[in-house]
Structures are given as C-alpha cells and as structure tokens.
C-alpha atoms as a PDB file:
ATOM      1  CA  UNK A   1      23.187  88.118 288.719  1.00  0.00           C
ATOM      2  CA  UNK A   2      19.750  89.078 290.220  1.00  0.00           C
ATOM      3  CA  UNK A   3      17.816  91.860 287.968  1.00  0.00           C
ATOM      4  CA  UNK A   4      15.585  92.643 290.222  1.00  0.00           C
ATOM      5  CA  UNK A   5      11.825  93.440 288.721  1.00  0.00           C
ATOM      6  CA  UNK A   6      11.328  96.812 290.294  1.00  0.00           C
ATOM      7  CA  UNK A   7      14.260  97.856 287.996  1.00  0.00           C
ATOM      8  CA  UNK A   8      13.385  96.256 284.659  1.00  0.00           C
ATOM      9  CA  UNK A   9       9.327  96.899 285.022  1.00  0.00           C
ATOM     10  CA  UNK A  10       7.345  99.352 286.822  1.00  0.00           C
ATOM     11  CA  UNK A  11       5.816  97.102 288.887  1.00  0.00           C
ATOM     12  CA  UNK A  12       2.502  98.891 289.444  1.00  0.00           C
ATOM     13  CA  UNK A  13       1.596  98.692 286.371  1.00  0.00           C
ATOM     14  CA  UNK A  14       0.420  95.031 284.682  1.00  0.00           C
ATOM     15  CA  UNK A  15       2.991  94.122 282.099  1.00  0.00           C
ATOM     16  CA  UNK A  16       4.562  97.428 282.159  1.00  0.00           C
ATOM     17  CA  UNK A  17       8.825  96.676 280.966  1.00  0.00           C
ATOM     18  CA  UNK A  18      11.549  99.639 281.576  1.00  0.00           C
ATOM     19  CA  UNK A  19      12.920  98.619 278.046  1.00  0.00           C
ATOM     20  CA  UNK A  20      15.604 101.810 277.932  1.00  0.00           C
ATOM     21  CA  UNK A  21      16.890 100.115 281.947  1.00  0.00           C
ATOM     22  CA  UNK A  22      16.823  96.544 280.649  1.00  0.00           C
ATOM     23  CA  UNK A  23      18.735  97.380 277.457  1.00  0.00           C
ATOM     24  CA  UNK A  24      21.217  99.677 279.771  1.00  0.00           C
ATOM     25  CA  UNK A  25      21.707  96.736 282.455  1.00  0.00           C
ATOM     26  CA  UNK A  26      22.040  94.127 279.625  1.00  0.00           C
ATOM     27  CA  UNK A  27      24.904  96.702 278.291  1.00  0.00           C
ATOM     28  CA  UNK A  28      26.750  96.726 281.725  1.00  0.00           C
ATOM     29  CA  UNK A  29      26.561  93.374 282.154  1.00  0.00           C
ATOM     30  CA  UNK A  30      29.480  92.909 279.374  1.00  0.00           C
ATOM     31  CA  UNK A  31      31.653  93.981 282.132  1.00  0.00           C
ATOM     32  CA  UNK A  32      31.261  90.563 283.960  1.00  0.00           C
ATOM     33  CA  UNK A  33      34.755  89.231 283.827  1.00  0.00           C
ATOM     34  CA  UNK A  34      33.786  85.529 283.505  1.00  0.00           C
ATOM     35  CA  UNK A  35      30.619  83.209 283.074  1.00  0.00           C
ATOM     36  CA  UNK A  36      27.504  84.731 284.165  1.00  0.00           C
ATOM     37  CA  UNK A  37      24.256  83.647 285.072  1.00  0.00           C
ATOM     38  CA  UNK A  38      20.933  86.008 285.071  1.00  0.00           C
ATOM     39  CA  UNK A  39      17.910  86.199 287.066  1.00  0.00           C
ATOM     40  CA  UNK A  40      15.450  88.004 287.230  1.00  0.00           C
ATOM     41  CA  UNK A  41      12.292  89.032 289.030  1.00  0.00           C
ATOM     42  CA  UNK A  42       8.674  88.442 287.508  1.00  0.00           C
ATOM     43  CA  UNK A  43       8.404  92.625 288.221  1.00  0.00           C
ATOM     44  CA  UNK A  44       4.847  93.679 287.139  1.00  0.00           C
ATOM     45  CA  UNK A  45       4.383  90.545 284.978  1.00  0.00           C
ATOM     46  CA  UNK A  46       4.062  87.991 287.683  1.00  0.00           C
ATOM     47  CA  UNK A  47       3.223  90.422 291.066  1.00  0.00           C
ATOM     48  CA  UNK A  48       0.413  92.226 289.679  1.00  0.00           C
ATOM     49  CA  UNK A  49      -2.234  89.174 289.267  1.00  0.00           C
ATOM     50  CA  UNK A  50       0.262  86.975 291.892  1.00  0.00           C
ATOM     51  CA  UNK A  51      -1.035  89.489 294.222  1.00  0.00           C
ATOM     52  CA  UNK A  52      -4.840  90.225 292.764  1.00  0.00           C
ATOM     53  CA  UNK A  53      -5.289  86.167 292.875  1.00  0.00           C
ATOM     54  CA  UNK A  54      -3.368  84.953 295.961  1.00  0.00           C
ATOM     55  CA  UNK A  55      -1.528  82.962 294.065  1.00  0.00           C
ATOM     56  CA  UNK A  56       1.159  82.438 296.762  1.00  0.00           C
ATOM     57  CA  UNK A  57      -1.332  80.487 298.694  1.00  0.00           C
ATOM     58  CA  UNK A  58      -1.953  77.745 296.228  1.00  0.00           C
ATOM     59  CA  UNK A  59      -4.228  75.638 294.452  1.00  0.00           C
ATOM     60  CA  UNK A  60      -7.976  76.158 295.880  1.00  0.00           C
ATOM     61  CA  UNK A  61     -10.371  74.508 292.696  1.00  0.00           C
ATOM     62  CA  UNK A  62     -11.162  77.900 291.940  1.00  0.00           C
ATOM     63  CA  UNK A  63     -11.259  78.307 287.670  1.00  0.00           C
ATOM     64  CA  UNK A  64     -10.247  82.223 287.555  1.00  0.00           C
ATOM     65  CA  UNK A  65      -6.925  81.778 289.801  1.00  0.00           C
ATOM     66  CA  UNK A  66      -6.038  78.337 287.974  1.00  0.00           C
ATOM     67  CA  UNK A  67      -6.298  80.878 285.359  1.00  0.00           C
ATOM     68  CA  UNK A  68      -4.299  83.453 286.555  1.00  0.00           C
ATOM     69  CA  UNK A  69      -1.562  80.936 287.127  1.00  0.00           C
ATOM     70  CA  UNK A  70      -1.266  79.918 283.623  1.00  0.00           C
ATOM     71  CA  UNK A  71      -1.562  83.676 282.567  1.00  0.00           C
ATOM     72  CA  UNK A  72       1.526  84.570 285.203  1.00  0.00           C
ATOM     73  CA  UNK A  73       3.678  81.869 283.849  1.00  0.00           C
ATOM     74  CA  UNK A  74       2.906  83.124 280.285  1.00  0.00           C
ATOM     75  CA  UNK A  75       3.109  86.684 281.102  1.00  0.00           C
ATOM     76  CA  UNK A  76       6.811  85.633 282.940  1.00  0.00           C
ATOM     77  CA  UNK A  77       8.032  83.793 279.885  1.00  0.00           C
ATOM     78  CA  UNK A  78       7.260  86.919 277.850  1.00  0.00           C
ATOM     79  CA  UNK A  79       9.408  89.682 279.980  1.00  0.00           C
ATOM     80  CA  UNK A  80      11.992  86.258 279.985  1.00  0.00           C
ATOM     81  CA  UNK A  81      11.582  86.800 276.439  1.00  0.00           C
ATOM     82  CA  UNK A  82      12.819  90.383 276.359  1.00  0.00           C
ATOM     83  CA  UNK A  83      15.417  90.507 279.218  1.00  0.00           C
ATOM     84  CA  UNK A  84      17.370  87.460 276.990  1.00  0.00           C
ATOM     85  CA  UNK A  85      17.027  89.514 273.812  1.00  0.00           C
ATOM     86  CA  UNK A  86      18.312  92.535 275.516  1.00  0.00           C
ATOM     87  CA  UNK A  87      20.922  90.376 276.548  1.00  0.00           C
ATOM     88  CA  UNK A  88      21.689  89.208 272.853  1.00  0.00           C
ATOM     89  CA  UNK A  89      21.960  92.707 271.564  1.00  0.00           C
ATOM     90  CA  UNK A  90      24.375  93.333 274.014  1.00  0.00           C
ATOM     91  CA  UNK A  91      26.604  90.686 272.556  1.00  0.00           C
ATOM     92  CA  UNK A  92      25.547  87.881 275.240  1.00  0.00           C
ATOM     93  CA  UNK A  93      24.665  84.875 274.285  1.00  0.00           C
ATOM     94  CA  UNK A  94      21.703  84.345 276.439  1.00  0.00           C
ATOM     95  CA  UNK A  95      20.042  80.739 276.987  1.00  0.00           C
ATOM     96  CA  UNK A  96      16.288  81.112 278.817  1.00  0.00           C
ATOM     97  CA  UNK A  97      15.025  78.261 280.907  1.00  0.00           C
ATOM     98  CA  UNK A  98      11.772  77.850 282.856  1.00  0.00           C
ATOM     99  CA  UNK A  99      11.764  77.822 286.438  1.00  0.00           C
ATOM    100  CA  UNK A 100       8.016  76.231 286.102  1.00  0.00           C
ATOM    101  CA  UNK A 101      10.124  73.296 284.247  1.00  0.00           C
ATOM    102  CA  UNK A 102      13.128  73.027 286.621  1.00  0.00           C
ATOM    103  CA  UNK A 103      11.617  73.625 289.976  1.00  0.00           C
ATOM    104  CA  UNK A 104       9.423  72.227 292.358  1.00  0.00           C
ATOM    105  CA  UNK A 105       7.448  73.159 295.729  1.00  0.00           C
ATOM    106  CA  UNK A 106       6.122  71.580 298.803  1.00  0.00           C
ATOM    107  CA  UNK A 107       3.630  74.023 300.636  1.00  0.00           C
ATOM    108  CA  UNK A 108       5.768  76.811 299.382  1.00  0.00           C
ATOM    109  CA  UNK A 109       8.855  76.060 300.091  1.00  0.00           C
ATOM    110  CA  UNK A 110      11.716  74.955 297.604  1.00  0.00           C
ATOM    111  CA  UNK A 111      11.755  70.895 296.998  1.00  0.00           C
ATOM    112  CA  UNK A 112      14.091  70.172 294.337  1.00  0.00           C
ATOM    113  CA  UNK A 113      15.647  71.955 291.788  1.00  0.00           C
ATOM    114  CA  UNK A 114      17.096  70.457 288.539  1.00  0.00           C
ATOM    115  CA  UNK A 115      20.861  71.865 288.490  1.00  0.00           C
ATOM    116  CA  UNK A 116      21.865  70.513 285.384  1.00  0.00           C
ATOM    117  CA  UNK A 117      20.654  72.195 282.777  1.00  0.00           C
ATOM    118  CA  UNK A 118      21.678  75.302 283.891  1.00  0.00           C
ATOM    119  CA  UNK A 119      25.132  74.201 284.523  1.00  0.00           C
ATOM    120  CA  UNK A 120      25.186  72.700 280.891  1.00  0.00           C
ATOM    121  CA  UNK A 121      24.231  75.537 279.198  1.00  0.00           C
ATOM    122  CA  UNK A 122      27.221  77.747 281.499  1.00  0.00           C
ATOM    123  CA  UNK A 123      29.206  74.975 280.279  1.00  0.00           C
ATOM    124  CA  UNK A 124      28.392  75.127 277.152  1.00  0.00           C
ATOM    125  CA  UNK A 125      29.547  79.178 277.028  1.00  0.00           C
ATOM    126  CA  UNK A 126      26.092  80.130 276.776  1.00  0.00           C
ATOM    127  CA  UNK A 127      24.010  83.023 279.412  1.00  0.00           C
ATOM    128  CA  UNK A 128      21.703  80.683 281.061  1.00  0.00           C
ATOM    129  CA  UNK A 129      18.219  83.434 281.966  1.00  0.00           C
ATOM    130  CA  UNK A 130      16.218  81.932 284.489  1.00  0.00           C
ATOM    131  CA  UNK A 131      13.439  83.852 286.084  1.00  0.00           C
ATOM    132  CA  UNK A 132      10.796  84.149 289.312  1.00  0.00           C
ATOM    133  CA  UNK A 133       7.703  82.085 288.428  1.00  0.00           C
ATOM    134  CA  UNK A 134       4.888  79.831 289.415  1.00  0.00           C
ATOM    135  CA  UNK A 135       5.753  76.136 289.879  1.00  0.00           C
ATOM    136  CA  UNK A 136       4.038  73.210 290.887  1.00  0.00           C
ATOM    137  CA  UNK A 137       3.825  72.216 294.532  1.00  0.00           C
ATOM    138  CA  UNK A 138       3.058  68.596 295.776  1.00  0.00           C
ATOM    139  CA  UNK A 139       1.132  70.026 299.173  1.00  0.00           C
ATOM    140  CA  UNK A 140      -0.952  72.979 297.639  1.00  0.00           C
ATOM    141  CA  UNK A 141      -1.180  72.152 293.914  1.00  0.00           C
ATOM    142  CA  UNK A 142       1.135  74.979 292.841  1.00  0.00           C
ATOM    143  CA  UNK A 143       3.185  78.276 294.344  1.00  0.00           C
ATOM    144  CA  UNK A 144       5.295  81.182 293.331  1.00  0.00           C
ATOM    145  CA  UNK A 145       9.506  80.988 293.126  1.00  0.00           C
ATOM    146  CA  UNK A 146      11.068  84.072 293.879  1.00  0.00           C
ATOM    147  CA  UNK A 147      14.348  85.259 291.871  1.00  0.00           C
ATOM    148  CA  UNK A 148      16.154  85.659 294.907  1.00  0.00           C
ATOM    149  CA  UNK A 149      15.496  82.063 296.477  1.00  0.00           C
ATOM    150  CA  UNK A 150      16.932  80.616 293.052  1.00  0.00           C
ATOM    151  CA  UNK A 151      19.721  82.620 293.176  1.00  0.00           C
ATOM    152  CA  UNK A 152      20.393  81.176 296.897  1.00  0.00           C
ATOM    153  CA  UNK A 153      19.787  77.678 295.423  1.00  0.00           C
ATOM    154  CA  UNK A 154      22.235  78.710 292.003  1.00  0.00           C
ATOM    155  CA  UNK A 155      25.004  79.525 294.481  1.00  0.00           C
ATOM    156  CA  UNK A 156      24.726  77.087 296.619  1.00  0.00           C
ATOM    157  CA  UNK A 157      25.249  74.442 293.336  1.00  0.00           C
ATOM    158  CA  UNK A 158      27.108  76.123 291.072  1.00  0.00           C
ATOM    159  CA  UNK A 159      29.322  78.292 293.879  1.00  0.00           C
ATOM    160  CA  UNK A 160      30.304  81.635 291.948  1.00  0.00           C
ATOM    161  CA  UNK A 161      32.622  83.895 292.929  1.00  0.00           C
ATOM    162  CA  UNK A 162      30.523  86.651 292.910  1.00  0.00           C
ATOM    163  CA  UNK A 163      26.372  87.190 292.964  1.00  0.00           C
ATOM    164  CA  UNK A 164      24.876  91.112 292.852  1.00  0.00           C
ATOM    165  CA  UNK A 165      21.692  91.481 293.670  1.00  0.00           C
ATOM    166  CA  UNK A 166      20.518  94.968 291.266  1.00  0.00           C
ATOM    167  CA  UNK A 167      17.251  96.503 292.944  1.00  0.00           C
ATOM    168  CA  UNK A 168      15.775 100.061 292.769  1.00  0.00           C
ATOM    169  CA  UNK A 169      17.856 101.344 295.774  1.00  0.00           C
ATOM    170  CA  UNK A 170      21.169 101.983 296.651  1.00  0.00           C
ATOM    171  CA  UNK A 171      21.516  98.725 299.080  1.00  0.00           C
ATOM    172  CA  UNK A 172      20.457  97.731 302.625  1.00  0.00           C
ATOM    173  CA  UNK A 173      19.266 100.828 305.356  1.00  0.00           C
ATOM    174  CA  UNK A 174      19.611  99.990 308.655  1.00  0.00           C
ATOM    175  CA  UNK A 175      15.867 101.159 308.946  1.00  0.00           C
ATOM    176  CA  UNK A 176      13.345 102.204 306.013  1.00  0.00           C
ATOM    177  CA  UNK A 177      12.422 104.259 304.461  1.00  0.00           C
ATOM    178  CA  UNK A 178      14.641 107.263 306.684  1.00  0.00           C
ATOM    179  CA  UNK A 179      17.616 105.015 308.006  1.00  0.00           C
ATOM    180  CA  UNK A 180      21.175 105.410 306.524  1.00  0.00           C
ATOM    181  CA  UNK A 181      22.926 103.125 304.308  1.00  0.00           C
ATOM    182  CA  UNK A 182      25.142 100.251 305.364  1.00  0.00           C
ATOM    183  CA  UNK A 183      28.430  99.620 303.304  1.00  0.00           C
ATOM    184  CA  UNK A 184      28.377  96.161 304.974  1.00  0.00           C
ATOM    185  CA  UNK A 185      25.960  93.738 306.353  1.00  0.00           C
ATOM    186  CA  UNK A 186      26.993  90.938 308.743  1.00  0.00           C
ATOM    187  CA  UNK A 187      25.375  87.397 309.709  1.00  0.00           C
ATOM    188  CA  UNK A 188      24.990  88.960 312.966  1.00  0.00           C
ATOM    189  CA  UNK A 189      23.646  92.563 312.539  1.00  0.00           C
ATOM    190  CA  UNK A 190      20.082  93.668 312.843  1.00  0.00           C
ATOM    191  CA  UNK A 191      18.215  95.770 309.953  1.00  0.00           C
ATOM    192  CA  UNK A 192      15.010  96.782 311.000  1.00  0.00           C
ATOM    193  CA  UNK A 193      12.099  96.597 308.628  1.00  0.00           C
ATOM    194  CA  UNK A 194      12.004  96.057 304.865  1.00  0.00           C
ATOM    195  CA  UNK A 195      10.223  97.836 302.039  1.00  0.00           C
ATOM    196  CA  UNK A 196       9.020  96.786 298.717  1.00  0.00           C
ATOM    197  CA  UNK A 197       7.322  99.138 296.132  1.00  0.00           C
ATOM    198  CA  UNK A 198       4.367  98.879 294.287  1.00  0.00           C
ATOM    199  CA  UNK A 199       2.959  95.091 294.170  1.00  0.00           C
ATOM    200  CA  UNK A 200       5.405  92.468 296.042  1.00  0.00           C
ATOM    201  CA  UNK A 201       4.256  88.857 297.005  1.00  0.00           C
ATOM    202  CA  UNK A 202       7.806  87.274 297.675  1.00  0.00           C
ATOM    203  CA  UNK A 203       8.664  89.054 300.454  1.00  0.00           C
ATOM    204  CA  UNK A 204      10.341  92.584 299.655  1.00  0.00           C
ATOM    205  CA  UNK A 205      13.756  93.790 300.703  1.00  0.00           C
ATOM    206  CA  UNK A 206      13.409  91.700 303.980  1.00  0.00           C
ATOM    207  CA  UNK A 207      13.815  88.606 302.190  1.00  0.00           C
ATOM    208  CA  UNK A 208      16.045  89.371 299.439  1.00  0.00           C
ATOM    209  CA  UNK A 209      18.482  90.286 302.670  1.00  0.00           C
ATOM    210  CA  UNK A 210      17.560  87.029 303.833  1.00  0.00           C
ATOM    211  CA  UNK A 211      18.455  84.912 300.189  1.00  0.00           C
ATOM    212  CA  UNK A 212      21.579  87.388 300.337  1.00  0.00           C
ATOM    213  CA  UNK A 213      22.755  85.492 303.394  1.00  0.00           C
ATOM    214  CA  UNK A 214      22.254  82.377 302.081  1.00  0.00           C
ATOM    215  CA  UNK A 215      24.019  82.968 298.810  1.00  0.00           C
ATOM    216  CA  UNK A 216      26.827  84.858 301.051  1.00  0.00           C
ATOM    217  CA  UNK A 217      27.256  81.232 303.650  1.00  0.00           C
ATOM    218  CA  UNK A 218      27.912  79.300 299.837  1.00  0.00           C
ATOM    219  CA  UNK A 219      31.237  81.520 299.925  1.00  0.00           C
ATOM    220  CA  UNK A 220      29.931  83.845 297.303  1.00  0.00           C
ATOM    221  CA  UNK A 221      30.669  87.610 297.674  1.00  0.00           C
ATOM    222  CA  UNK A 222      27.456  89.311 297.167  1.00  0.00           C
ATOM    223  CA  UNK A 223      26.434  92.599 296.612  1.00  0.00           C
ATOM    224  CA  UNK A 224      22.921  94.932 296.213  1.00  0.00           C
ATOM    225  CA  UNK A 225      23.461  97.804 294.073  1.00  0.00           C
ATOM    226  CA  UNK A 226      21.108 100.268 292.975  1.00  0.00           C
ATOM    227  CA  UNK A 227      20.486  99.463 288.943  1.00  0.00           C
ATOM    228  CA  UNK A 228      18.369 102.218 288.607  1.00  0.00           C
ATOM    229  CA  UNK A 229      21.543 104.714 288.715  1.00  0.00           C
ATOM    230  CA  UNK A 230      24.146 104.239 285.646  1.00  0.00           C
ATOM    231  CA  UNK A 231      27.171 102.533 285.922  1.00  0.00           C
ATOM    232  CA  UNK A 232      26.718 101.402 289.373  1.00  0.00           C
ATOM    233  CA  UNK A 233      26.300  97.453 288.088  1.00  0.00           C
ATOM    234  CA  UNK A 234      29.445  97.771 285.366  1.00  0.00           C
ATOM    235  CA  UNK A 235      31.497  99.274 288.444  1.00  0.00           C
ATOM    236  CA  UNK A 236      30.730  96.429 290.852  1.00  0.00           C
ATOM    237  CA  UNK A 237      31.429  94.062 288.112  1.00  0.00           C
ATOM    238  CA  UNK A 238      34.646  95.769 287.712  1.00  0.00           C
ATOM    239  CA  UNK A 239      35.756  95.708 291.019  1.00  0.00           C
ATOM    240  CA  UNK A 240      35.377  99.573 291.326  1.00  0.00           C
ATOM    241  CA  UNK A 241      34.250 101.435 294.978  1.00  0.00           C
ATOM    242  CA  UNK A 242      30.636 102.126 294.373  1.00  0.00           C
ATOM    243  CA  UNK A 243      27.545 102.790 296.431  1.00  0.00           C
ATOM    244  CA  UNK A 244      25.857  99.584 297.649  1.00  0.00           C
ATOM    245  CA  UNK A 245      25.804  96.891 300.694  1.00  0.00           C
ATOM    246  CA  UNK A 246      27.927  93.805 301.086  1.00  0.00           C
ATOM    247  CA  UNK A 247      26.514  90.840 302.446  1.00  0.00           C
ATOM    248  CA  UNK A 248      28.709  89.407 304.496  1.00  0.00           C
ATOM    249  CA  UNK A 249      28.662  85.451 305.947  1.00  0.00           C
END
C-alpha cells in the first residue's frame, strides 16, 4: 500500500498533514483482507526543503543542505510518526521502520535494500510503515528514496498479491491535465506527460507509472486510486468496481 503524500499532506505547504484524510485512509485500510504493508510519501515534509536544497543531487560540503538533510529525515520520521498512529487507532498494529536505516544509494539509484526486517515484522502479524526518505549514497554522499521505488523493491521481495498506489487523482490520463481516464494500462501503451502538484522531487505521476510497472512484472496486481474521494481505497481492497487504472505487466 502506497499513501501517496499529496493525499495525506498538502504538499505546498512545509509540514502541513491532512490529519481528517490520514485518519479516513487508515480507517479503510481495515478492509485489506490479509497482511498489509504501508508506504508512504514524504508529502510536504520531505519535498518542500528536498526541493528548496537540491537535495536529490547529493552531498556538495555545503553546511545548510547537510542541514536540510538531517532536518528532512527528522521532519519524515515525524509524519511516519502520525500515519502509524493513525494506523493504531484504526485497530492496526502498525510497526515504523526507517528507510534512512534499511536503504542504500549509489549516485541515486537504489543499491541494496535490507528485506528482512520488514518481512519479520509482516511475519510477526505486525503493519510494517516504511516511508520516502533521504539515505546515504556511496557516489554522492547521500540522496532521496521515493515511496514508490520501495514499493517496486517490496514487491519484488516480498511478492503480494495486490499493491494500490492511493494519489490525489482518480488514476492514469492518457494525457494531463485534459486527457481521459484509462481503466487499464499496459506494458506496451503510451501515456503522454505526467503531472505532480505543488513541490515534487521524485519524479511525479510519470514515475509512479513507471514503479507501477515494475511492481506489476513481480506478478502483483496493482492499482492507482484516487484517496482523496471516500471509499474508493476500502472498495479496491474489497474487490469492488471503482474508479481507478490497472497496471497491467
């Protein structure tokens, strides 16, 4: 599960959390019929300064963006924080783990990824949380995650049966912002342009189509539904018809 930051923070505003969303979302997740696993995006607590700073570039010696590093991770752990006690309330058991602790990066790029203690904690009946974050990176010093490319790397270990991707519209256009909606997305059909709101350094709509395919080629059935609408996650999770996109392998 991929809660998207655009739908649990306002992501133009620094360290701005859609509490009344988050504690909705948490609510509809109960309808997950087996384990689940949660990530989500840094939203306005990780874009906002990732974006002010550069921080996707790397390490440059400079003190203030060293500084805005440590204050993304710490402003990430905090919305982490309130997504896994939203998740509690709703009766979940939720579990949060660092991304900064698990992953690491080589000049951007994903380089390992410790598996394990996610899969423990799933084992051990628990909601494992993970999040989009900085992590270290052995060619530029240090990098940003995004959500979506741990959720490709989640499904590619851990192979669930399903992955939905919840984001602040109602699933992939064929062109933005004035195309129509596809139902269904294949390896081998073309959606022209992407679109990402507010601030966005991990690549927008166009890459979360791309991590979709990834997660889809595992064997996982994947989905992008619109979280900002009621109901639309607990149908999916259900198995109901509802608006969205399929990602297809």
């Amino acid at each position: 599960m991929k809660l998207g930051g655009s739908v649990i923070t306002d992501k133009a505003t620094y360290r701005a959390p859609r509490l009344e969303d988050l504690s909705r979302l948490a609510q509809e997740l109960r309808a997950a019929p087996g384990p689940l696993v949660v990530v989500h995006g840094a939203g306005s607590y990780g874009h906002v300064l990732a974006k002010e700073f550069r921080l996707a570039e790397g390490r440059d010696r400079d003190a203030r963006r060293d500084a805005a590093f440590a204050q993304v991770h710490a402003d990430v752990r905090e919305l982490s924080v309130l997504v896994s006690e939203a998740l509690r309330d709703a009766g979940l058991p939720a579990i949060t783990h660092s991304t900064y602790d698990l992953a690491r990066l080589d000049s951007g790029r994903l380089l390992s990824f410790a598996h394990a203690p996610v899969a423990d904690t799933l084992a051990a009946g628990f909601v494992p949380v993970l999040s989009g974050d900085g992590a270290l990176d052995a060619s530029r010093g240090w990098g940003i995650l995004s959500g979506d490319v741990i959720m490709a790397e989640l499904a590619r270990a851990l192979r669930p049966e399903r992955a939905v991707f919840v984001t602040d519209v109602d699933g992939i256009y064929d062109r933005w912002p004035d195309g129509a909606l596809l139902p269904r997305v294949g390896p081998h059909d073309h959606v022209g342009g992407g679109h990402a709101r507010g601030h966005d350094v991990t690549g927008g709509m166009a890459g979360k189509l791309a991590r979709a395919r990834e997660v889809a080629k595992a064997g996982v059935e994947v989905h992008v539904v619109n979280g900002a609408v009621p109901g639309r996650l607990a149908d999916t999770l259900a198995g109901k018809p509802t608006v969205g996109t399929v990602v297809l392998s």
